[in-house]
Protein backbone atom coordinates (compact mmCIF):
# COMPACT_ATOMS: atom_id res chain seq x y z
CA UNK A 1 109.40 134.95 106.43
CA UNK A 2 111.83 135.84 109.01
CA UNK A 3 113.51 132.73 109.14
CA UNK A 4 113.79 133.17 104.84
CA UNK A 5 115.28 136.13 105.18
CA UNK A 6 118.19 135.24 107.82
CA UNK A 7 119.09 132.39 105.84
CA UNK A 8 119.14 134.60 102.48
CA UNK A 9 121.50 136.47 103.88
CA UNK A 10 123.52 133.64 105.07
CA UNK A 11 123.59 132.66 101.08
CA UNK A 12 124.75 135.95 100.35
CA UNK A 13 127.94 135.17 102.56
CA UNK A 14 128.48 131.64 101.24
CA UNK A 15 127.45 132.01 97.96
CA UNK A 16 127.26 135.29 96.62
CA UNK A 17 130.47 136.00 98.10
CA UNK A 18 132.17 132.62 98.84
CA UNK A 19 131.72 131.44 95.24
CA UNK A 20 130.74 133.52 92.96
CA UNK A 21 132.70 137.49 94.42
CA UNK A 22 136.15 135.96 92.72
CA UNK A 23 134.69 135.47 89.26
CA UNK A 24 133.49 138.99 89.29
CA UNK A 25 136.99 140.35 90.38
CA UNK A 26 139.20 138.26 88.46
CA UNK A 27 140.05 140.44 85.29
CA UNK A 28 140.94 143.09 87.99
CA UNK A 29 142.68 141.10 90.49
CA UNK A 30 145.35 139.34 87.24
CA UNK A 31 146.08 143.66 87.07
CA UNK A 32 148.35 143.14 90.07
CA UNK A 33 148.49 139.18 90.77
CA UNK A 34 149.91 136.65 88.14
CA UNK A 35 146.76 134.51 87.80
CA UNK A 36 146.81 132.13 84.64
CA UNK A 37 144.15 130.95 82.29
CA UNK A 38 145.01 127.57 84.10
CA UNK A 39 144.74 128.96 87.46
CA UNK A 40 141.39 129.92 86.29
CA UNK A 41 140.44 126.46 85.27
CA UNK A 42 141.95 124.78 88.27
CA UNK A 43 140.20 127.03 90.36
CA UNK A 44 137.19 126.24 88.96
CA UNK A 45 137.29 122.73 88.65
CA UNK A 46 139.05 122.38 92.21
CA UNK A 47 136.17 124.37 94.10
CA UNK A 48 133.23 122.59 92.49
CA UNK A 49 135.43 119.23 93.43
CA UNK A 50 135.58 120.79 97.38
CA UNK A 51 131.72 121.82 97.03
CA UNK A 52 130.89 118.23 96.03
CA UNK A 53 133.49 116.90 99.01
CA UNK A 54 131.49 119.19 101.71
CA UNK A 55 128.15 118.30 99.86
CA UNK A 56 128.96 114.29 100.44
CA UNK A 57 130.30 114.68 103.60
CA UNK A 58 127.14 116.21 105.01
CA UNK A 59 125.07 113.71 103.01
CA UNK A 60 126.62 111.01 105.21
CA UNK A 61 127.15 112.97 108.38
CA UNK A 62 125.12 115.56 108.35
CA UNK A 63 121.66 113.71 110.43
CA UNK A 64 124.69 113.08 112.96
CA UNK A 65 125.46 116.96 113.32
CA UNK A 66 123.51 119.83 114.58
CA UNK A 67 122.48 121.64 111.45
CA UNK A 68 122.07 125.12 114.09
CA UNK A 69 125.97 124.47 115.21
CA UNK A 70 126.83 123.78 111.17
CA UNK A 71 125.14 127.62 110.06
CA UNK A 72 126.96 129.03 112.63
CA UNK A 73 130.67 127.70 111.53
CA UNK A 74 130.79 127.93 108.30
CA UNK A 75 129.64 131.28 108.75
CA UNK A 76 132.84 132.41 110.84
CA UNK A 77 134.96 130.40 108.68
CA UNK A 78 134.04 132.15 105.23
CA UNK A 79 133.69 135.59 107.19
CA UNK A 80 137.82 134.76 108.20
CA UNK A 81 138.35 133.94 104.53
CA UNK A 82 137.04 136.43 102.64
CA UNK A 83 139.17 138.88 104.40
CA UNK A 84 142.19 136.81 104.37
CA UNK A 85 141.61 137.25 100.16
CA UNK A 86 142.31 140.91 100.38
CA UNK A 87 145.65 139.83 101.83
CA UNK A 88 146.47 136.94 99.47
CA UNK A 89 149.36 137.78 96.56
CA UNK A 90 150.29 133.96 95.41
CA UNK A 91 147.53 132.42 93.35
CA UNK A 92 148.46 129.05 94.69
CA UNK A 93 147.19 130.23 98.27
CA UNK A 94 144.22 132.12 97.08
CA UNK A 95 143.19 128.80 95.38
CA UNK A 96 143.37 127.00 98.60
CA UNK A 97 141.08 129.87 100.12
CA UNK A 98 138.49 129.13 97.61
CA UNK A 99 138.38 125.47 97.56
CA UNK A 100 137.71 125.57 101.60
CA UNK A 101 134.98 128.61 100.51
CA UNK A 102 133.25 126.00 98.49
CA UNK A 103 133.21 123.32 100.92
CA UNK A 104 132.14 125.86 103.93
CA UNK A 105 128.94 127.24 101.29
CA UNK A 106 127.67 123.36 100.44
CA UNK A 107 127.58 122.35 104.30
CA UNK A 108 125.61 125.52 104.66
CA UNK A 109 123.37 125.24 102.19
CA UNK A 110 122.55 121.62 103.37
CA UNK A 111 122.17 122.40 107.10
CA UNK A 112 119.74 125.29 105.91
CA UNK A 113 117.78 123.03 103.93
CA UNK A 114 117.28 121.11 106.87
CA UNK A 115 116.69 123.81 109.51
CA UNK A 116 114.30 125.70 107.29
CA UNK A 117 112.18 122.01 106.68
CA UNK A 118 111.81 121.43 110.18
CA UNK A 119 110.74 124.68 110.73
CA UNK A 120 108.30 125.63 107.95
CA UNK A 121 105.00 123.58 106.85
CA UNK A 122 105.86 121.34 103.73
CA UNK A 123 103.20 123.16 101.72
CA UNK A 124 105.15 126.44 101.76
CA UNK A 125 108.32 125.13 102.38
CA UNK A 126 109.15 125.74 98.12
CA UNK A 127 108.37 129.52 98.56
CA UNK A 128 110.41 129.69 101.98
CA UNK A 129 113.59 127.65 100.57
CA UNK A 130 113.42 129.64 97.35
CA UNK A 131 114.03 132.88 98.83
CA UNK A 132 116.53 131.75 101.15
CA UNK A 133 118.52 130.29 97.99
CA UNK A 134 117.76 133.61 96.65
CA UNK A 135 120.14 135.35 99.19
CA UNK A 136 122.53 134.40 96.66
CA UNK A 137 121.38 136.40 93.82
CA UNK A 138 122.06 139.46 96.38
CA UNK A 139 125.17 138.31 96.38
CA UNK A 140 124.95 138.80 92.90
CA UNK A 141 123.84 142.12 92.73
CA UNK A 142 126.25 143.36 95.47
CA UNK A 143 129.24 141.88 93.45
CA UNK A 144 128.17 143.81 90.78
CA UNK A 145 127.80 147.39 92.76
CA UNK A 146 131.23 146.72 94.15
CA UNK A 147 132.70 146.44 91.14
CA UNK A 148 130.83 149.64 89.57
CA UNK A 149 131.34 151.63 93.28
CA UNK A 150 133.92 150.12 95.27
CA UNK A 151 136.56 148.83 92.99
CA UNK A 152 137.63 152.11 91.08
CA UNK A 153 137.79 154.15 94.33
CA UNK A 154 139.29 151.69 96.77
CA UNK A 155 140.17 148.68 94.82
CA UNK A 156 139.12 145.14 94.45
CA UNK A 157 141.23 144.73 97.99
CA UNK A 158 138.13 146.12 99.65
CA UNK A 159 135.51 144.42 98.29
CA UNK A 160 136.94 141.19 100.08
CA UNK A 161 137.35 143.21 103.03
CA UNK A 162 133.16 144.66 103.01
CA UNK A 163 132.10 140.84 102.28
CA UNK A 164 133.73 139.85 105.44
CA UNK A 165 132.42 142.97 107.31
CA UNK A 166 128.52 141.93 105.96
CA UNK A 167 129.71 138.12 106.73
CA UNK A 168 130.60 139.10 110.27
CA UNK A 169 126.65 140.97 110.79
CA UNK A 170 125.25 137.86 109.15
CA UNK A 171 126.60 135.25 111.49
CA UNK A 172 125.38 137.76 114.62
CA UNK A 173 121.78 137.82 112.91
CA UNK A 174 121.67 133.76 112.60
CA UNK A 175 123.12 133.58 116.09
CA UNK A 176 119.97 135.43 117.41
CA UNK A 177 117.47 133.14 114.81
CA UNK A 178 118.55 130.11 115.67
CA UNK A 179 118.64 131.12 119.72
CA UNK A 180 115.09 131.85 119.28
CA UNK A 181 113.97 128.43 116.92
CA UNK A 182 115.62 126.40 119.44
CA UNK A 183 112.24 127.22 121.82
CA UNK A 184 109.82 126.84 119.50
CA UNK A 185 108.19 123.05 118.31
CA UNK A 186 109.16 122.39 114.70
CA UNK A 187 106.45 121.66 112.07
CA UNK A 188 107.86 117.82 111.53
CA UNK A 189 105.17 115.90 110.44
CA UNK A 190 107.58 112.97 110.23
CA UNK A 191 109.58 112.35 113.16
CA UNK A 192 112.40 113.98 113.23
CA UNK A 193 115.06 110.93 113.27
CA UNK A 194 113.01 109.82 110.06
CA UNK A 195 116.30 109.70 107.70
CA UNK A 196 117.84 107.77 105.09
CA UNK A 197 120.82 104.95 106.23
CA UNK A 198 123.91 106.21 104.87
CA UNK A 199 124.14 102.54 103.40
CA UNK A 200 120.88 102.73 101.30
CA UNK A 201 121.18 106.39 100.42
CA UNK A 202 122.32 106.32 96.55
CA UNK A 203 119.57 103.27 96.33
CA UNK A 204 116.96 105.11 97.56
CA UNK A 205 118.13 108.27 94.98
CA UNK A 206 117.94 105.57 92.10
CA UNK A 207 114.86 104.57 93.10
CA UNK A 208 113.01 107.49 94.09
CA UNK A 209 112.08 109.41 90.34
CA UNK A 210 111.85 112.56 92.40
CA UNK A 211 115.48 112.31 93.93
CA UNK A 212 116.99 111.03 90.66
CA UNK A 213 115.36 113.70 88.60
CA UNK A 214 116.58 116.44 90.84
CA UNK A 215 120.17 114.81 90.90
CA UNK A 216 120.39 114.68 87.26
CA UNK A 217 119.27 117.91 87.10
CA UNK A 218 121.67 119.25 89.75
CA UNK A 219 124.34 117.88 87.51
CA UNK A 220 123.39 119.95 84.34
CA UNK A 221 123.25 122.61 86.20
CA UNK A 222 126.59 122.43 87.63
CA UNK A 223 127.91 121.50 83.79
CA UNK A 224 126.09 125.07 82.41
CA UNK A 225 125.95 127.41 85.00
CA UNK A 226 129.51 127.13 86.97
CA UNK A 227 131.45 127.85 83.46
CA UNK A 228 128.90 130.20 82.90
CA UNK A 229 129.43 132.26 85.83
CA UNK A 230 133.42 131.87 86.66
CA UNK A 231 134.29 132.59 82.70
CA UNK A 232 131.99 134.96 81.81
CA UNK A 233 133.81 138.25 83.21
CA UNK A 234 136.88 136.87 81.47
CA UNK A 235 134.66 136.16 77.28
CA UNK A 236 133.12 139.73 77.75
CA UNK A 237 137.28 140.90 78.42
CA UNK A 238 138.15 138.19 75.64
CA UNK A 239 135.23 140.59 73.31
CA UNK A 240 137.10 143.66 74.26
CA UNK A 241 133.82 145.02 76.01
CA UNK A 242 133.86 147.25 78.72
CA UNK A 243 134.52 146.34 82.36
CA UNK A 244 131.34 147.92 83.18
CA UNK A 245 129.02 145.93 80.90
CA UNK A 246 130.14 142.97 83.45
CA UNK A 247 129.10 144.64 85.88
CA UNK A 248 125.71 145.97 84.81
CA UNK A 249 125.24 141.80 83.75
CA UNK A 250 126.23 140.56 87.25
CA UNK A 251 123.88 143.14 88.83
CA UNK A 252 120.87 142.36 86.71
CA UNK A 253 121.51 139.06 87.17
CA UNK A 254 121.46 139.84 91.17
CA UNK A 255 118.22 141.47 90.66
CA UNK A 256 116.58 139.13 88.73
CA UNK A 257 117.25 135.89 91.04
CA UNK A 258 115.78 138.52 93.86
CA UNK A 259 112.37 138.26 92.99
CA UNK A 260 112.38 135.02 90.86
CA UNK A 261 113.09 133.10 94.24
CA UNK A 262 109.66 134.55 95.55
CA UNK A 263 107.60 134.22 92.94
CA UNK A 264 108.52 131.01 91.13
CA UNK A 265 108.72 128.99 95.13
CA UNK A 266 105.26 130.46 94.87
CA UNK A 267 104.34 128.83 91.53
CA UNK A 268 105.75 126.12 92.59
CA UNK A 269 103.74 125.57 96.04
CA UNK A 270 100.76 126.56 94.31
CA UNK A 271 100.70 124.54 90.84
CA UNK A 272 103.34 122.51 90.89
CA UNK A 273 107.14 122.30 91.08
CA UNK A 274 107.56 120.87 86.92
CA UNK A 275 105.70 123.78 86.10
CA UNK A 276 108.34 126.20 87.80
CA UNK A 277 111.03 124.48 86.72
CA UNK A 278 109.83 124.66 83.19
CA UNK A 279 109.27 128.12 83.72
CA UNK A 280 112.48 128.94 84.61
CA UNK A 281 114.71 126.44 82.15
CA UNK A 282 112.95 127.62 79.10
CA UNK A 283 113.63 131.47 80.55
CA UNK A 284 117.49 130.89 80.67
CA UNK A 285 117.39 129.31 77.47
CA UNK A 286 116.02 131.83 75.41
CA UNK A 287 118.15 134.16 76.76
CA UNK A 288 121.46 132.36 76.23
CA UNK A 289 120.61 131.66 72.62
CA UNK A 290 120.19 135.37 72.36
CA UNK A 291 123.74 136.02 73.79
CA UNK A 292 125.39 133.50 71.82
CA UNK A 293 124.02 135.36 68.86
CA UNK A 294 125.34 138.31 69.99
CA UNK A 295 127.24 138.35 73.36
CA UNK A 296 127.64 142.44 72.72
CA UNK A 297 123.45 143.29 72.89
CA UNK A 298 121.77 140.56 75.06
CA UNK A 299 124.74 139.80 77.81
CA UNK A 300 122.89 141.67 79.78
CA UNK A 301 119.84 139.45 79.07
CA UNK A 302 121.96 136.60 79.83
CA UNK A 303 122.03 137.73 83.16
CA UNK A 304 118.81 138.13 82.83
CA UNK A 305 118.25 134.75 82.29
CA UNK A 306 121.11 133.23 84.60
CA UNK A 307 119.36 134.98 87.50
CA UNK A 308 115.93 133.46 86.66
CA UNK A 309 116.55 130.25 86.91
CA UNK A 310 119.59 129.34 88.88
CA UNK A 311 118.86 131.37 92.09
CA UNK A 312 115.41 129.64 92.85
CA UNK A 313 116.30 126.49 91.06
CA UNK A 314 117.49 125.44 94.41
CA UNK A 315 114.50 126.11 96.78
CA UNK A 316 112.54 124.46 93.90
CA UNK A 317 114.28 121.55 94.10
CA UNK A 318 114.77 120.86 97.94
CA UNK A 319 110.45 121.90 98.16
CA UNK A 320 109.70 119.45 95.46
CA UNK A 321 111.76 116.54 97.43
CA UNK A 322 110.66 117.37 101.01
CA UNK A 323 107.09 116.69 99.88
CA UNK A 324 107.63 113.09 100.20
CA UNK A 325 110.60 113.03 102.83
CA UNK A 326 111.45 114.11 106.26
CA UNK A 327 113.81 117.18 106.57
CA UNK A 328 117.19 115.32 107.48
CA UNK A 329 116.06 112.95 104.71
CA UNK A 330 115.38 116.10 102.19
CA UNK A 331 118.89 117.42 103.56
CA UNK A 332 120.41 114.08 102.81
CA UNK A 333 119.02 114.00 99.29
CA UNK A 334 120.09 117.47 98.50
CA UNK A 335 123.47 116.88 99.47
CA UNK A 336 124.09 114.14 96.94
CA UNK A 337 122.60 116.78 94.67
CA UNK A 338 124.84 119.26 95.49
CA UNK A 339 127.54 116.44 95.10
CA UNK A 340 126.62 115.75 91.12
CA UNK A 341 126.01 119.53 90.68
CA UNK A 342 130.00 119.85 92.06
CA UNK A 343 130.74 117.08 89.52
CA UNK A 344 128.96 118.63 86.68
CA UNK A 345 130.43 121.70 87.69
CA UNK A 346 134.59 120.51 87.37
CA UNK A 347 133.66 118.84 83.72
CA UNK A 348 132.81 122.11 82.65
CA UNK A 349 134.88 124.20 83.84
CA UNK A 350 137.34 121.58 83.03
CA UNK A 351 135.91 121.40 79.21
CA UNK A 352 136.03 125.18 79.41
CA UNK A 353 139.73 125.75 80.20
CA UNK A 354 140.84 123.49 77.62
CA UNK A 355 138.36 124.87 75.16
CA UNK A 356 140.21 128.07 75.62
CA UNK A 357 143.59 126.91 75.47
CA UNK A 358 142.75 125.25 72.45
CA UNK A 359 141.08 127.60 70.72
CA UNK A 360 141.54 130.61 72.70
CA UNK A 361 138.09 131.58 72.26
CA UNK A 362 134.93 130.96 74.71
CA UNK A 363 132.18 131.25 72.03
CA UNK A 364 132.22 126.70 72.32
CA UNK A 365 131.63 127.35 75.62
CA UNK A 366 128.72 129.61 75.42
CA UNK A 367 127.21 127.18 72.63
CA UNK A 368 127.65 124.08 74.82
CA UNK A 369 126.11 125.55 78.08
CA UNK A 370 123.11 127.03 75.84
CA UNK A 371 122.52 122.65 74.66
CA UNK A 372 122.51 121.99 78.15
CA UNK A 373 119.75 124.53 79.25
CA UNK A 374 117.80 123.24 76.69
CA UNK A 375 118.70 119.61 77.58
CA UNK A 376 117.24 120.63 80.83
CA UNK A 377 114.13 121.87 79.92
CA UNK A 378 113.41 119.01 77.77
CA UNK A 379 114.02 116.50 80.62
CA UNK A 380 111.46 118.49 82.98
CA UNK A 381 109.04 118.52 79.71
CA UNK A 382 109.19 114.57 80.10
CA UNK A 383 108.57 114.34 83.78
CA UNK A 384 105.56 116.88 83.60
CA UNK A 385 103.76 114.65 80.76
CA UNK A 386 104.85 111.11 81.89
CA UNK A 387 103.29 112.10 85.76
CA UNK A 388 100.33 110.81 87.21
CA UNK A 389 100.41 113.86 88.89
CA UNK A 390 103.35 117.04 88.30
CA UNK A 391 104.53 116.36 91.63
CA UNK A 392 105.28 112.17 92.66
CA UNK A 393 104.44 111.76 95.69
CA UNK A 394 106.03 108.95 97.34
CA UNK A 395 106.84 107.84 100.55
CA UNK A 396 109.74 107.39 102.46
CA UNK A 397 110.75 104.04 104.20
CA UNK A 398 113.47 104.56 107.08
């Protein structure tokens, strides 16, 4: 579990920090930088917009590229950024820093996906990918401790600056990993050029129900759980609740996605991937139709509920594909499903801002991403009873 645990952290650094640290700071940071309800929607819809650019890229390039030499700079490069954001005053060049964040965490992601499939046996390979992709509920969890330990001491300046400090350790951990995978055989029980033509890539996704499943879903989960995440500090502020209630969310949240990344990769390798998925759909939903209820009792269970199923949804996913393909073919495949999750992501965010402008309330927001959920589990309901089998397995022709 070594391996998982390197590349959790590394997901901490990305994501947990990369993407997610500035939603948690944002009602602080607008104390002392002028940062607009519009920055806030730009920001949101421009970085999922860079994390489907860096997700496409490495879906064309990335069997070209060492995924080892990929880990290792986009580490450094979002350790250099988040400590350039404690420096940052203008919003327009703190929104540049976070588009290039996003980019950096999807050609991470992607390269670990691959590294971690060449290196594990395809029958674990859910449980080992879902607690990697849980590094970023850690993230999570450590976003919410800074803002209930860090912040009101030593301000939201030094947040950015311990990311970077944990971002710098990280990339000296994965250094020493990958030194020591580079002598050992993988577990490849395709060969390892086996990989999808950049020119028949989206026709295999179409074809494939496995890969078209998970890119669909990858796109409702960009549409619920990016405006979810980036404008939830800023509804429980819009609620006059306390600062701290966000944090106690964001850290249960954290929590939550800690385990759930174990055990539902686990239920997922040992019954079948639908059945996790389920699992964790129908979780979130519940939960968010509690909150919309009433955001002031069960926000907390929406983080609850948030760190269920999006943290492991990921390892899920990329174990559920790399049962039929090779793992440049499974990195591939995930990258165009990062790519719809970064377009589902920038129409909601995008539907969010102007729901707030318009109305200058989130509740809409809240209702639509709770539809969504459910949309979601519905959709996985379908695949599970219209199966042969919970899992297709199908074969990959390169």
């Amino acid at each position: 579990m070594r391996i998982s645990a390197v590349f959790g952290l590394n997901q901490i650094v990305s994501h947990g920090f990369g993407l997610f640290l500035f939603a948690a700071l944002v009602p602080l940071m607008r104390e002392s930088i002028a940062i607009t309800n519009w920055h806030l929607a730009a920001i949101g819809a421009l970085t999922q917009l860079s994390y489907l650019a860096g997700a496409l890229l490495l879906g064309f390039i990335g069997n070209k590229v060492c995924s080892a030499r990929l880990v290792l700079a986009t580490g450094s490069l979002t350790t250099i950024l988040l400590y350039s954001m404690s420096q940052l005053q203008h919003p327009l060049i703190i929104t540049v820093v976070l588009v290039v964040l996003a980019a950096s965490a999807a050609i991470s992601w992607g390269a670990i996906v691959e590294i971690v499939g060449r290196h594990s046996k395809p029958e674990r390979c859910s449980t080992y990918l879902s607690f990697a992709s849980s590094g970023t509920a850690w993230g999570y969890g450590l976003n919410g401790l800074l803002i209930l330990m860090v912040v009101p001491t030593l301000g939201w300046q030094s947040s950015w600056q311990i990311a970077a400090l944990v971002g710098l350790i990280v990339v000296s951990l994965t250094w020493r990993l990958l030194t020591k995978l580079n002598r050992q055989p993988s577990t490849h029980t395709i060969p390892v050029q086996a990989m999808i033509p950049a020119s028949k890539l989206f026709s295999t996704i179409i074809r494939e129900r496995t890969a078209l499943f998970a890119c669909v879903v990858s796109l409702l989960l960009g549409f619920s759980t990016m405006p979810f995440a980036n404008w939830l500090s800023t509804y429980l502020n819009e609620l006059q609740l306390p600062a701290t209630l966000g944090g106690y969310t964001w850290t249960l949240a954290g929590v939550t996605g800690m385990f759930a990344g174990v055990i539902t990769g686990w239920i997922a390798d040992r019954t079948s991937h639908a059945t996790a998925l389920m699992i964790i759909f129908t979780g979130f939903a519940l939960s968010l139709m509690a909150f919309v209820y009433d955001p002031t009792q069960f926000a907390v269970l929406a983080g609850f509920g948030y760190g269920l199923m999006y943290f492991p949804v990921w390892g899920i996913l990329a174990g559920w594909i790399r049962q039929s393909f090779s793992s440049t073919a499974t990195m591939q495949i995930c990258s165009i499903c990062m790519v719809t999750f970064g377009l589902g992501g920038a129409l909601g965010n995008l539907l969010a801002g102007y729901i707030r402008d318009a109305t200058g309330s989130l509740e809409l927001v809240y209702i639509i991403v709770t539809l969504t959920v459910i949309l979601m589990a519905l959709l996985t309901l379908i695949i599970m009873r219209t199966s042969p089998s919970s899992d297709s397995k199908l074969s990959l022709t390169v």
